[in-house]
C-alpha atoms as a PDB file:
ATOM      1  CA  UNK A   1      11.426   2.308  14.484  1.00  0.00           C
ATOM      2  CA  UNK A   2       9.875   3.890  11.506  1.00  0.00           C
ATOM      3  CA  UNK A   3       9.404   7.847  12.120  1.00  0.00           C
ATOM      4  CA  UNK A   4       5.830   9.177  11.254  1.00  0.00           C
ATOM      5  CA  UNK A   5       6.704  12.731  10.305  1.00  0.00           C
ATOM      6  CA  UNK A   6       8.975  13.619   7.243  1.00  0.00           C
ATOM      7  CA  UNK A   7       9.782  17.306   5.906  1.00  0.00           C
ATOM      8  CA  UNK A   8       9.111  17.703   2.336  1.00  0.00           C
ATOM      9  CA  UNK A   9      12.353  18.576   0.694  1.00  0.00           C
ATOM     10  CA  UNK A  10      10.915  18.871  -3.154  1.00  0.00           C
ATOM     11  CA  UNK A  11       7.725  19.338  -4.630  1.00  0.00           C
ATOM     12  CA  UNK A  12       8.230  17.958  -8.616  1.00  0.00           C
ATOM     13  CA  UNK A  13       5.746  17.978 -11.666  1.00  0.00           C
ATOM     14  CA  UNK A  14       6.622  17.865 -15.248  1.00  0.00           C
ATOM     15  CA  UNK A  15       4.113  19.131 -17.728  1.00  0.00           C
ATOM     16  CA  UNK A  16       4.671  17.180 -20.309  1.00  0.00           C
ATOM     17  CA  UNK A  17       4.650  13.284 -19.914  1.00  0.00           C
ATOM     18  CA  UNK A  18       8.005  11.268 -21.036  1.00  0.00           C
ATOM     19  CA  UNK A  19      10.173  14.371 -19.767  1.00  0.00           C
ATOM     20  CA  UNK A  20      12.011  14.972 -16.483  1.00  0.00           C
ATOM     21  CA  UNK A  21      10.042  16.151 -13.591  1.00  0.00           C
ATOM     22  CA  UNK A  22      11.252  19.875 -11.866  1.00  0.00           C
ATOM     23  CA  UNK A  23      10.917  21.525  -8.215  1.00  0.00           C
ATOM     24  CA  UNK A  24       8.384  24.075  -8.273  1.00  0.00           C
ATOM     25  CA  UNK A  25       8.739  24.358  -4.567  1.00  0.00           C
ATOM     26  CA  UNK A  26       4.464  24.554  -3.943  1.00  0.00           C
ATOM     27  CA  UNK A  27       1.718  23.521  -5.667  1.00  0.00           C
ATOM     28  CA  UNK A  28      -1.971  21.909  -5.330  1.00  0.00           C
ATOM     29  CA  UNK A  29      -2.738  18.481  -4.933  1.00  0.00           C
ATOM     30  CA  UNK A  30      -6.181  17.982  -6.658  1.00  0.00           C
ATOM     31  CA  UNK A  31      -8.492  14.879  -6.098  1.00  0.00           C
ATOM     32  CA  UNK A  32      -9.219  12.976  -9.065  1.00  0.00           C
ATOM     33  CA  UNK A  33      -5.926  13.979 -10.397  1.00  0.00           C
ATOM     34  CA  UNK A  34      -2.952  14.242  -8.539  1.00  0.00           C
ATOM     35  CA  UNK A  35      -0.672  17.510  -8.773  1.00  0.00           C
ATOM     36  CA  UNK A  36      -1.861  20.295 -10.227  1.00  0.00           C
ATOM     37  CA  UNK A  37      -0.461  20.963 -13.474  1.00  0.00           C
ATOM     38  CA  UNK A  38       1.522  17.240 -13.656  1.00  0.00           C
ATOM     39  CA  UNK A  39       1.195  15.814 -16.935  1.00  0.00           C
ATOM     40  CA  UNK A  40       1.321  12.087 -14.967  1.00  0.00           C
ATOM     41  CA  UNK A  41      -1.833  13.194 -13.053  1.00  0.00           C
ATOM     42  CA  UNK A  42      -4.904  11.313 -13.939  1.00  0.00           C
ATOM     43  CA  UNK A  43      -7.932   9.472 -12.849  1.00  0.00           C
ATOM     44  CA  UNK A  44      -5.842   6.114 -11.686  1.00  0.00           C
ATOM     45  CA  UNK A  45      -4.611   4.856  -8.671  1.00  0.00           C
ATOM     46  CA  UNK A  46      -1.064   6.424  -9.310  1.00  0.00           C
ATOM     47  CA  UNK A  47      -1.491   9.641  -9.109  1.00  0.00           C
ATOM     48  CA  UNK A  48       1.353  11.605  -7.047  1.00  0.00           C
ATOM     49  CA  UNK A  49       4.527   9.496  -6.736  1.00  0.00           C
ATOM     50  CA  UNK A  50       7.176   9.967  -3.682  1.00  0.00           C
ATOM     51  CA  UNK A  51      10.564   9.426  -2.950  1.00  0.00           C
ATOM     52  CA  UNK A  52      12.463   8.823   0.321  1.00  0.00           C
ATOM     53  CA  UNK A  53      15.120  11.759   0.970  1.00  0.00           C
ATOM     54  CA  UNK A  54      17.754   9.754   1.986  1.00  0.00           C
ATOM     55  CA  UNK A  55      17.411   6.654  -0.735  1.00  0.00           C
ATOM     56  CA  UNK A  56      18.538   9.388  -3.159  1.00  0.00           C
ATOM     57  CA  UNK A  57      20.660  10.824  -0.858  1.00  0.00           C
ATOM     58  CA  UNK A  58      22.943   6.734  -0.891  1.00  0.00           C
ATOM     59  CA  UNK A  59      22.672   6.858  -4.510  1.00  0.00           C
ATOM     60  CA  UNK A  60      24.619  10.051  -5.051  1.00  0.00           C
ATOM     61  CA  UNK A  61      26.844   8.908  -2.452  1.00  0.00           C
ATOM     62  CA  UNK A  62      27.837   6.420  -5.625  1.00  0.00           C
ATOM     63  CA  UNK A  63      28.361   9.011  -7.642  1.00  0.00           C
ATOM     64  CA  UNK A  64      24.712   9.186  -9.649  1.00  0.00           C
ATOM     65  CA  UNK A  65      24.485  12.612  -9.449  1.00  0.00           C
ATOM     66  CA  UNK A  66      20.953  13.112  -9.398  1.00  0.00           C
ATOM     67  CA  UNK A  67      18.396  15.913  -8.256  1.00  0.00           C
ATOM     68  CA  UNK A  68      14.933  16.114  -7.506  1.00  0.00           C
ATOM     69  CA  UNK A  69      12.126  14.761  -9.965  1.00  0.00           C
ATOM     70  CA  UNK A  70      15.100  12.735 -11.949  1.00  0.00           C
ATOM     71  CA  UNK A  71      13.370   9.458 -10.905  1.00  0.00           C
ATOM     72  CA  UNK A  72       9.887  11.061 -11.881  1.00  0.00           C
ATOM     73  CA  UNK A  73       8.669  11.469  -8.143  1.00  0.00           C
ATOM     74  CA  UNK A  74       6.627  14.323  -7.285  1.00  0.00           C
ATOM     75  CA  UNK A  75       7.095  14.161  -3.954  1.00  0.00           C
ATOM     76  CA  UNK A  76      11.024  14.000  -1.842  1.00  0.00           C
ATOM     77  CA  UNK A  77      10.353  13.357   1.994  1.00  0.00           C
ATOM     78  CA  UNK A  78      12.987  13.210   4.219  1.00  0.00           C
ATOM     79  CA  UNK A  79      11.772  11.227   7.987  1.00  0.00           C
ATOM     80  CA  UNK A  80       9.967   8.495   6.029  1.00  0.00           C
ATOM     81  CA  UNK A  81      10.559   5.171   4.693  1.00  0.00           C
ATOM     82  CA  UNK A  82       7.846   4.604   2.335  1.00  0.00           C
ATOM     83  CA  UNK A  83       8.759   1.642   1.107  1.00  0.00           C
ATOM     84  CA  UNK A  84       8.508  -0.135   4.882  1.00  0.00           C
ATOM     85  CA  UNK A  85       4.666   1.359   4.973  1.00  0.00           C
ATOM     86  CA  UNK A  86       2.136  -0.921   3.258  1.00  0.00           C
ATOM     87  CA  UNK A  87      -0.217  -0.219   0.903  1.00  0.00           C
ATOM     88  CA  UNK A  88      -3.486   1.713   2.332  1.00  0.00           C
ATOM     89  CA  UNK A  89      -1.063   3.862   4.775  1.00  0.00           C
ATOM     90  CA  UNK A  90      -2.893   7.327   4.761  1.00  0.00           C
ATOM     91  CA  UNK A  91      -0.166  10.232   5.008  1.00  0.00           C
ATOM     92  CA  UNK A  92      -1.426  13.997   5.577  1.00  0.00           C
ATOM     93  CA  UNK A  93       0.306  17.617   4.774  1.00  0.00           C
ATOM     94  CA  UNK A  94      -1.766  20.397   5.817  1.00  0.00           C
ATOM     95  CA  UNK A  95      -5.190  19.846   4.585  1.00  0.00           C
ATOM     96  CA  UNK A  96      -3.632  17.325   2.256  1.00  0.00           C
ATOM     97  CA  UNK A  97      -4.301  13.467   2.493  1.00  0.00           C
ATOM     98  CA  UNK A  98      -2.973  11.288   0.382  1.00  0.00           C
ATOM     99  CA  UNK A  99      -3.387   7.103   0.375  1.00  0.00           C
ATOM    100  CA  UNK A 100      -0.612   4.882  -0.564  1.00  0.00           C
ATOM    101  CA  UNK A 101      -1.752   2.590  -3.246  1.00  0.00           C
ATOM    102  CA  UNK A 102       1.400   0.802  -4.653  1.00  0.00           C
ATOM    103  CA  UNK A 103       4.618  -0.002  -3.943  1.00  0.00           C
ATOM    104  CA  UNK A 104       7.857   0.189  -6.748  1.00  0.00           C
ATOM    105  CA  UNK A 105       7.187  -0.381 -10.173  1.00  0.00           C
ATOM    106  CA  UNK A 106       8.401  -2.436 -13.480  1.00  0.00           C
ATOM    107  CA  UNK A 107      10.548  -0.745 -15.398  1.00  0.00           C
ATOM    108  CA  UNK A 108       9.891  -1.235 -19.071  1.00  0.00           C
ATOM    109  CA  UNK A 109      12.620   0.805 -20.588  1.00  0.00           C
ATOM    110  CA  UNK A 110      15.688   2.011 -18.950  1.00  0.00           C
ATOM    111  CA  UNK A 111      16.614   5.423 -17.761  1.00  0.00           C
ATOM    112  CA  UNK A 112      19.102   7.431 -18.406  1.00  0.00           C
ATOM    113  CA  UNK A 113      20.248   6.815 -14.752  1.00  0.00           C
ATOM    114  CA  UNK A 114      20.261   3.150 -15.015  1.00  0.00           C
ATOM    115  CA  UNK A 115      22.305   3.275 -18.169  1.00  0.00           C
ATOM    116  CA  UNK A 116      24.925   5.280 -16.038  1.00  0.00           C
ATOM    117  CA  UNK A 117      25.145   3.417 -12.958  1.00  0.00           C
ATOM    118  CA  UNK A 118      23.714   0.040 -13.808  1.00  0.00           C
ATOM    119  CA  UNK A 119      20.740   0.488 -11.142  1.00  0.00           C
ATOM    120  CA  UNK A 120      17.805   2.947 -10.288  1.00  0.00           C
ATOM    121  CA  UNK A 121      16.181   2.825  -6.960  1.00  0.00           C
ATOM    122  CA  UNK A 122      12.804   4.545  -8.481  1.00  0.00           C
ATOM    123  CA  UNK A 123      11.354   0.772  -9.331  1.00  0.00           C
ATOM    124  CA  UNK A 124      12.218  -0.538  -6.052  1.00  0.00           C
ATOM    125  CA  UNK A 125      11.633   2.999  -3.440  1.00  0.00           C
ATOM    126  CA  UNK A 126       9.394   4.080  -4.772  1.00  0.00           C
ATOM    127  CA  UNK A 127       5.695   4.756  -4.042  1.00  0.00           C
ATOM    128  CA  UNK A 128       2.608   6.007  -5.025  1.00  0.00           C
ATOM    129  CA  UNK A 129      -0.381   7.284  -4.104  1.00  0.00           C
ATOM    130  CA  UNK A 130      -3.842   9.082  -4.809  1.00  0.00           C
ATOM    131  CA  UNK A 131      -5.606  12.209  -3.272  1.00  0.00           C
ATOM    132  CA  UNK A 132      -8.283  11.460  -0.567  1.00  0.00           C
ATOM    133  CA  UNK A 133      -8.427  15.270   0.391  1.00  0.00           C
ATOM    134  CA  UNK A 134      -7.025  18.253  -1.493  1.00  0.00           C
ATOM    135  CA  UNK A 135      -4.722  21.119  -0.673  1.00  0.00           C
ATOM    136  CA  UNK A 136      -1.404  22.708  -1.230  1.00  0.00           C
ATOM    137  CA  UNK A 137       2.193  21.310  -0.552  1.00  0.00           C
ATOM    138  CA  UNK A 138       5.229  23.113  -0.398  1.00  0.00           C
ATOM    139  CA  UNK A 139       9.302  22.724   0.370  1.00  0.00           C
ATOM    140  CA  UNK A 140       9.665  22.276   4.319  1.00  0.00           C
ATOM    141  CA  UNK A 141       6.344  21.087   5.187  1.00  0.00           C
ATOM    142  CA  UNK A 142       5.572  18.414   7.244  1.00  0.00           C
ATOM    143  CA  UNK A 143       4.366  15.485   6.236  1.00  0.00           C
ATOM    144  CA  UNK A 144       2.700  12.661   8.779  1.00  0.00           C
ATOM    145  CA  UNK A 145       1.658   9.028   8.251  1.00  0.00           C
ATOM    146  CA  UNK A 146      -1.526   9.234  10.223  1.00  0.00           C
ATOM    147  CA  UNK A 147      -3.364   5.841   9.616  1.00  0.00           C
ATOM    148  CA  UNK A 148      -2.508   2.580   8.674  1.00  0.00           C
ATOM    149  CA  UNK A 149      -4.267   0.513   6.831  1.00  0.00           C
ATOM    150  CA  UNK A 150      -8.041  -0.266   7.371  1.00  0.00           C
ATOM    151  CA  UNK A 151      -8.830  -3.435   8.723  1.00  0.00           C
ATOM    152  CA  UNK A 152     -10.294  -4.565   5.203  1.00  0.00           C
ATOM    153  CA  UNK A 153      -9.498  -7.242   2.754  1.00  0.00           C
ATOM    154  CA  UNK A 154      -8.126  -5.633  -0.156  1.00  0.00           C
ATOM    155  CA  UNK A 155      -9.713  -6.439  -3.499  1.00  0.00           C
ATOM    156  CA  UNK A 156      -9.124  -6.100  -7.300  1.00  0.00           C
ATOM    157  CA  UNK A 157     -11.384  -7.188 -10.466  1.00  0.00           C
ATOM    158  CA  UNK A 158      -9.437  -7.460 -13.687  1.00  0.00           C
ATOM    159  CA  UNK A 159     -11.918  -7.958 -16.417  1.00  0.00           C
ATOM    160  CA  UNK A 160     -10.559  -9.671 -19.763  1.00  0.00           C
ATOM    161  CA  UNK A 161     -11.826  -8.662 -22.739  1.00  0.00           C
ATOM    162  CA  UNK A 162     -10.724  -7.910 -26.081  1.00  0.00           C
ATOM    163  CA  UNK A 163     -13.856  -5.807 -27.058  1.00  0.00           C
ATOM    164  CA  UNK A 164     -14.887  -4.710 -23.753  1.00  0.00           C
ATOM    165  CA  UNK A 165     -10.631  -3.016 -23.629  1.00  0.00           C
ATOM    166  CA  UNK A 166     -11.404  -1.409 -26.736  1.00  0.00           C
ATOM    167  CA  UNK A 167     -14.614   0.248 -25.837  1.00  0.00           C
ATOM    168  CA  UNK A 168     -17.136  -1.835 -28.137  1.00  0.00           C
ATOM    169  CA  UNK A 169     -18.422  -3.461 -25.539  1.00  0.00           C
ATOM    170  CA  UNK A 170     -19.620  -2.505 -21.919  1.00  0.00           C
ATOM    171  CA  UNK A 171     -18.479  -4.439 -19.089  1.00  0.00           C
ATOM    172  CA  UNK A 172     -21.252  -5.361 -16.851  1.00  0.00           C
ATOM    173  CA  UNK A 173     -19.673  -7.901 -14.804  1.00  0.00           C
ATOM    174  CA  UNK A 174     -16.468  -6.386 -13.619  1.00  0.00           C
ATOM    175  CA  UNK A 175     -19.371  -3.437 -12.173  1.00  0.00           C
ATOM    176  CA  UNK A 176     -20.953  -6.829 -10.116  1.00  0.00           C
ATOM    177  CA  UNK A 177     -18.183  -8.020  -8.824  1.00  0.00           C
ATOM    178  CA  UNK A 178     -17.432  -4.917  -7.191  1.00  0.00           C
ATOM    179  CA  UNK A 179     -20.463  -4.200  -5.627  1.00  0.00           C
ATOM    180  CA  UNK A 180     -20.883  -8.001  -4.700  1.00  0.00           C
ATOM    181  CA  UNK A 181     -17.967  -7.286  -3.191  1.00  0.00           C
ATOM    182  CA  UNK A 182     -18.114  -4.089  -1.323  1.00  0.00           C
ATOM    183  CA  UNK A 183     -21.569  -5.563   0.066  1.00  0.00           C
ATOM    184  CA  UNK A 184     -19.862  -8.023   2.123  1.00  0.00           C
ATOM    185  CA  UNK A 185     -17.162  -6.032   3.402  1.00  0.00           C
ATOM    186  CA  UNK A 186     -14.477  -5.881   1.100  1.00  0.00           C
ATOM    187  CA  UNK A 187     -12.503  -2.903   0.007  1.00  0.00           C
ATOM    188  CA  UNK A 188     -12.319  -2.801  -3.554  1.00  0.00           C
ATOM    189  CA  UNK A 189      -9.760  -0.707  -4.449  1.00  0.00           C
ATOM    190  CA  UNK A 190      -9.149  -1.408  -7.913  1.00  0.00           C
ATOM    191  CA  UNK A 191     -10.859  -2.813 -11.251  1.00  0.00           C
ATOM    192  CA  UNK A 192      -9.295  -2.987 -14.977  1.00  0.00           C
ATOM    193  CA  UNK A 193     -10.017  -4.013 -18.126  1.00  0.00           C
ATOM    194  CA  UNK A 194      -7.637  -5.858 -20.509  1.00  0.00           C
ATOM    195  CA  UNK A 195      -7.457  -7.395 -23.435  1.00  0.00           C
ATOM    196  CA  UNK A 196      -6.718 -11.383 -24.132  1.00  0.00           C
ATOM    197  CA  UNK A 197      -3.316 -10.929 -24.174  1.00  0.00           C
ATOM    198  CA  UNK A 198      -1.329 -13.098 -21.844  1.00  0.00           C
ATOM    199  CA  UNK A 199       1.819 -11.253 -21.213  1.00  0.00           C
ATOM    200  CA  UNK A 200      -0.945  -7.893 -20.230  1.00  0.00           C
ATOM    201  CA  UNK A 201      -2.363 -10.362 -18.262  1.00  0.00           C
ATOM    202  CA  UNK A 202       0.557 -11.261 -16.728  1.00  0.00           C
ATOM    203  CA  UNK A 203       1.771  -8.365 -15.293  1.00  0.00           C
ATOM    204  CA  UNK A 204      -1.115  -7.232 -14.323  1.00  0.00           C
ATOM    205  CA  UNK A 205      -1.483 -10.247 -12.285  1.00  0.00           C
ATOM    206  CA  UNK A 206       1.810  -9.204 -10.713  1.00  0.00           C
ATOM    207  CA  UNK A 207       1.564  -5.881 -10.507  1.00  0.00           C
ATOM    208  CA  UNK A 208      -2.244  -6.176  -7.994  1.00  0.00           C
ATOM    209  CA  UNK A 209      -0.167  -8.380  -6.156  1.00  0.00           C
ATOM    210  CA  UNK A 210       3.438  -7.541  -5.353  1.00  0.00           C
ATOM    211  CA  UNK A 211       2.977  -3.756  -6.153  1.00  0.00           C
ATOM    212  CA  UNK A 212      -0.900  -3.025  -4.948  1.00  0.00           C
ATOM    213  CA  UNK A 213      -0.749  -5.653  -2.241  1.00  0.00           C
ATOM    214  CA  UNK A 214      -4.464  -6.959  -2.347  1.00  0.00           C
ATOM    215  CA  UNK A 215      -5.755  -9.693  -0.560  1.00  0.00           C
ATOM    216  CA  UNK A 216      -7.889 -11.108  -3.353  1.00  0.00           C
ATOM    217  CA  UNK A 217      -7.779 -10.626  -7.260  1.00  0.00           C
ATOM    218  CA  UNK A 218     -10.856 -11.783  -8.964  1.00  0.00           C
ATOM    219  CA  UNK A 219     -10.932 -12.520 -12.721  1.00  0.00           C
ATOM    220  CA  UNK A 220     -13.990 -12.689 -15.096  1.00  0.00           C
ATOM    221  CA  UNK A 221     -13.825 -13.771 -18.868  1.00  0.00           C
ATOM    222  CA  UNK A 222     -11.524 -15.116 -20.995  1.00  0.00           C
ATOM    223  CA  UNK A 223     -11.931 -19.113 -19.350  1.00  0.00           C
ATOM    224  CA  UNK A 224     -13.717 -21.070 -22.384  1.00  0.00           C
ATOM    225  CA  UNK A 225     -12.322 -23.272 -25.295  1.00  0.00           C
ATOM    226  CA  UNK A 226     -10.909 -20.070 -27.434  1.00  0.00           C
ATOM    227  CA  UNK A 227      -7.635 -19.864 -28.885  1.00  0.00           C
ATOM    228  CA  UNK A 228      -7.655 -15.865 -27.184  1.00  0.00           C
ATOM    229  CA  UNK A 229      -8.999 -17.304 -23.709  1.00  0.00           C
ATOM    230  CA  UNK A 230      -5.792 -17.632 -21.804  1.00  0.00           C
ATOM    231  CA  UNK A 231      -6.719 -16.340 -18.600  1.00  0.00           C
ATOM    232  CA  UNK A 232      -6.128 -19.674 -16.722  1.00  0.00           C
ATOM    233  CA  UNK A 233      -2.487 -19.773 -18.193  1.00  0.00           C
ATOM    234  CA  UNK A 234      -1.648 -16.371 -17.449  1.00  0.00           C
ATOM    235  CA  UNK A 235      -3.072 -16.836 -13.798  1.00  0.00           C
ATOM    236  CA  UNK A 236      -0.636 -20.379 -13.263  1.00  0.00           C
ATOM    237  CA  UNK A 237       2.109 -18.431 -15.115  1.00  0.00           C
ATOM    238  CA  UNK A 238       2.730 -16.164 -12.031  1.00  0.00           C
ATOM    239  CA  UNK A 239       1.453 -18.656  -9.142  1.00  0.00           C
ATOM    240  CA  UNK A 240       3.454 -19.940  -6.396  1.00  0.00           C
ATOM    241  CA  UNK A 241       0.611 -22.797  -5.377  1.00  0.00           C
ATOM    242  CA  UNK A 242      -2.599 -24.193  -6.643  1.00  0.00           C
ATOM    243  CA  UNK A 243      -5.352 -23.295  -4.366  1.00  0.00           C
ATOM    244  CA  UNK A 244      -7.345 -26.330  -7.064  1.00  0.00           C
ATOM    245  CA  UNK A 245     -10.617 -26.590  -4.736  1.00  0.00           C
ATOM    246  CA  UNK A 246     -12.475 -22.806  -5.065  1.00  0.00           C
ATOM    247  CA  UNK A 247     -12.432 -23.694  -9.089  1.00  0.00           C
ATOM    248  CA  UNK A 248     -13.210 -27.107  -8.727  1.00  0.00           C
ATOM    249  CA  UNK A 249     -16.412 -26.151  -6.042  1.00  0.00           C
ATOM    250  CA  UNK A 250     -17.348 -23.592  -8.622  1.00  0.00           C
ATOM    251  CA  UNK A 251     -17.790 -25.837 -11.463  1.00  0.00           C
ATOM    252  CA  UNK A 252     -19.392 -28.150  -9.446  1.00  0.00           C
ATOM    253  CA  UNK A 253     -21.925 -25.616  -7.763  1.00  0.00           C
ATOM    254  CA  UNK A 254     -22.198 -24.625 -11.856  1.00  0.00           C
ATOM    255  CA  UNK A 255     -22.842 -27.851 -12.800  1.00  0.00           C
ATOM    256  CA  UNK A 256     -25.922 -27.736 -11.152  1.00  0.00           C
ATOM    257  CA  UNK A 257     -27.365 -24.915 -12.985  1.00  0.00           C
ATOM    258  CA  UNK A 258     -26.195 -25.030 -16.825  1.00  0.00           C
ATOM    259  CA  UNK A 259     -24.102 -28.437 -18.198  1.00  0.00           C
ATOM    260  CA  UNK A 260     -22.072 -25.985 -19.800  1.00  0.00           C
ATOM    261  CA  UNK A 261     -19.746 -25.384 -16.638  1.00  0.00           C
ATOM    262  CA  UNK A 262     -18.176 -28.553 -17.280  1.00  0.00           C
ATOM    263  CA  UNK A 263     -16.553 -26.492 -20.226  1.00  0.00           C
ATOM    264  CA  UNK A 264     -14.439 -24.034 -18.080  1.00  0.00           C
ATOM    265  CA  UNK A 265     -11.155 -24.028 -17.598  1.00  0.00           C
ATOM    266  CA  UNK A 266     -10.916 -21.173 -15.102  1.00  0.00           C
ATOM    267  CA  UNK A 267      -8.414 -22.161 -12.078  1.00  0.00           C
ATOM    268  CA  UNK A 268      -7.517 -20.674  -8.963  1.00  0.00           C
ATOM    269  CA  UNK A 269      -4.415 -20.284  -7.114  1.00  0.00           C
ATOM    270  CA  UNK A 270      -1.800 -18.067  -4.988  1.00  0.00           C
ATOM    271  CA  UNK A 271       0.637 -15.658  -5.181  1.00  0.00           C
ATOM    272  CA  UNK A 272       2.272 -14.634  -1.876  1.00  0.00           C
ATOM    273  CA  UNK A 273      -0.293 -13.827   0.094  1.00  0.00           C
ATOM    274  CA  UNK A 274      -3.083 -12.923  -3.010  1.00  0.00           C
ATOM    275  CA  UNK A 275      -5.334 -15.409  -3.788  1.00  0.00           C
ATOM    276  CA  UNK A 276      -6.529 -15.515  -7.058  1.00  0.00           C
ATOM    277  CA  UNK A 277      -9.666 -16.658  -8.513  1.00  0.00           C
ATOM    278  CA  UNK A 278     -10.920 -16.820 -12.326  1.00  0.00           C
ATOM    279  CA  UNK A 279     -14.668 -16.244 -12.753  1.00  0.00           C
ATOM    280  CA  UNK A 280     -16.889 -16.845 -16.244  1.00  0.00           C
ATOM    281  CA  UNK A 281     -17.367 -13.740 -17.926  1.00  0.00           C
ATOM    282  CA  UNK A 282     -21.185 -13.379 -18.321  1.00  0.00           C
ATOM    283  CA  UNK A 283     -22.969 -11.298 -15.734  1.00  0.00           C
ATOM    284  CA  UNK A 284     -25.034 -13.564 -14.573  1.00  0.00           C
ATOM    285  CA  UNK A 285     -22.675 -16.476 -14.052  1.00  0.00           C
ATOM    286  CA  UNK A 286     -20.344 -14.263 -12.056  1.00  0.00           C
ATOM    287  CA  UNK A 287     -23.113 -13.346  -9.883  1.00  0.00           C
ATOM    288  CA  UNK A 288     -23.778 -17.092  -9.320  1.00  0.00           C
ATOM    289  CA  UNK A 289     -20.214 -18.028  -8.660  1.00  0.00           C
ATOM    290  CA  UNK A 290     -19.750 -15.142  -6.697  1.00  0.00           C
ATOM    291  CA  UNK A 291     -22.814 -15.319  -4.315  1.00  0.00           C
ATOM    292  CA  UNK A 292     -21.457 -18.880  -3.862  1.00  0.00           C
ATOM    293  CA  UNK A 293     -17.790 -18.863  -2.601  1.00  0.00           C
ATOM    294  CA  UNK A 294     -17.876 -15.528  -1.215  1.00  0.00           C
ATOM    295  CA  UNK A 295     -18.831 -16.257   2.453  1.00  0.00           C
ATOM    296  CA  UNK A 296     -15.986 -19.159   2.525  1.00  0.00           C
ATOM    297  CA  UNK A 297     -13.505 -17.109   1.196  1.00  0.00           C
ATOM    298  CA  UNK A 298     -12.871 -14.911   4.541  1.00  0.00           C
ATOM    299  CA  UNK A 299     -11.152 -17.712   6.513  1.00  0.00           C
ATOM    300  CA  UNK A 300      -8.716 -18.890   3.502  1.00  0.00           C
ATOM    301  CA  UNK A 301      -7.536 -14.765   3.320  1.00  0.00           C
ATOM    302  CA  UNK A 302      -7.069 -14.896   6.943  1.00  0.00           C
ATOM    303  CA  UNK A 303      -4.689 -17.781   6.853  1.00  0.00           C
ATOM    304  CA  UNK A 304      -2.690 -16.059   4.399  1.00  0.00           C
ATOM    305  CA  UNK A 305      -2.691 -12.871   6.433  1.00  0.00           C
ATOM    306  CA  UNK A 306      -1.387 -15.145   9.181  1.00  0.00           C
ATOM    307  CA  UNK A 307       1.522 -16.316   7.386  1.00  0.00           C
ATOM    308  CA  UNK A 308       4.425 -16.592   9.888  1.00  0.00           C
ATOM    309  CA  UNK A 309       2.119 -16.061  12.945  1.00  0.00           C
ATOM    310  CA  UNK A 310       1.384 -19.204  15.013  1.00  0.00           C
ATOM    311  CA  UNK A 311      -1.970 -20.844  13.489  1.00  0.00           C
ATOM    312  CA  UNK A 312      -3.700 -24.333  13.668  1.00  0.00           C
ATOM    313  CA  UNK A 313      -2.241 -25.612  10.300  1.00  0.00           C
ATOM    314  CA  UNK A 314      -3.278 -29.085  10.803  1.00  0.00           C
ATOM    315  CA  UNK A 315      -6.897 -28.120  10.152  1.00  0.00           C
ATOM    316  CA  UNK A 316      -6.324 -27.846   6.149  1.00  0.00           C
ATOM    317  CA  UNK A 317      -8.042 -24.896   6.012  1.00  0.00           C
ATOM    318  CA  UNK A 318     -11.396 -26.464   7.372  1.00  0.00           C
END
């Protein structure tokens, strides 16, 4: 059974980004940034990352060699298997409280430690998290998991945008969508912007699901007849199944209101257990859209939180 209190075994931060991280023993954990003086810090969901004491402890056992803050965690627990807590676990040191808000990560480039041993647990153990409540943490404190997630579904906007990414344009409907969404008792965790570039798209698309774990990703722009609108490809390019009838109900409730709906191409589908669903990219049609599938939505999320509990499957989702 997974324990609930750890001991903090090293506290890392490295001052300047691209550069191994080093124990410093103690230091504050600051909301809205992370650790105090960490160069990885930010405004952004990962903002302290952690490290189970005895993953690194089995990969020295094959020879790696490795100390604390080689992987780039901050944080070395020993008691705790973060990566069998799910995303939205809250985990308190002291007056410290930090929330879990992704799981592993992509490694773009390889390390220095996967070029020696062929393998780095970092993308895979790993986990990160941001500050809910401030305070100091030191070597040999304890650490406790002391909630798990809330009973929320789990929702992330990803607006697509070439000028809204670079700043010459203001998003207004990624803003909507998340306070359409809180309104009806979502927890939206996490919004983006990107530009229309597929393979961005892409991972993102991945990441928010496999990494974040949300419920529900919604998309708005980049749907129409342009050569950059390739959100509908990018959103089939990482799909399991077709979840065809939310897109096809939206163009038809669209219909209705402007001819022009006949035009998008926006699809919907899932990934695991993250349902995905492209929106138009004008505020006002998003507001329409959304204000129309949101109060059916609920009962397709809870199937897929169901997945491999007993469930009435011949009802087709009706």
């Amino acid at each position: 059974m997974q324990n609930t209190i750890g001991k903090v075994m090293a506290v890392c931060i490295s001052e300047i980004r691209g550069t191994q991280k080093t124990n410093v023993s103690r230091a504050d954990l600051k909301i809205g940034w992370g650790l105090d003086k960490d160069a990885h810090g930010g405004d952004w969901h990962r903002q302290v990352s952690l490290l189970s004491y005895d993953k690194i402890r089995g990969f020295n056992e094959k020879g790696a060699g490795v100390g604390h803050g080689d992987f780039g965690e901050n944080l070395v627990v020993d008691g705790i298997d973060f990566r069998s807590l799910p995303v939205g676990t809250m985990l308190s040191c002291g007056s410290a409280v930090l929330e879990m808000t992704q799981i592993g990560k992509e490694c773009h480039t390889h390390c220095q430690i996967y070029k020696k041993m062929g393998d780095c647990i970092m993308p895979r153990e790993g986990v990160f998290a941001r500050v809910i409540e401030g305070g100091s943490i030191a070597v040999g404190d304890s650490m406790q998991v002391i909630m798990q997630p809330k009973e929320k579904y789990r929702a992330a906007v990803v607006t697509l945008s070439d000028k809204g990414s670079e700043g010459k344009r203001e998003d207004e409907s990624g803003p909507i969508i998340c306070q359409m969404l809180s309104e009806a008792g979502y927890d939206a965790f996490y919004s983006t912007i990107l530009p229309d570039e597929r393979t961005l798209i892409e991972d993102a698309l991945i990441d928010i699901s496999d990494r974040m774990q949300a419920d529900l990703i919604l998309t708005t722009g980049g749907t129409g007849f342009s050569l950059r609108d390739v959100t509908p490809e990018a959103t089939m390019a990482v799909a399991d199944r077709e979840a065809p009838g939310i897109a096809e109900a939206i163009r038809h409730y669209s219909l209705g209101i402007t001819g022009r709906a006949m035009l998008s191409r926006a699809v919907s589908a899932l990934r695991g257990s993250t349902l995905i669903i492209n929106l138009p990219g004008s505020p006002k049609a998003v507001k329409e859209c959304l204000e129309y599938i949101l109060p059916h939505l609920e009962h397709g999320l809870e199937m897929l939180a169901t997945t491999g509990k007993d469930h009435d499957s011949g009802q087709d989702g009706l």
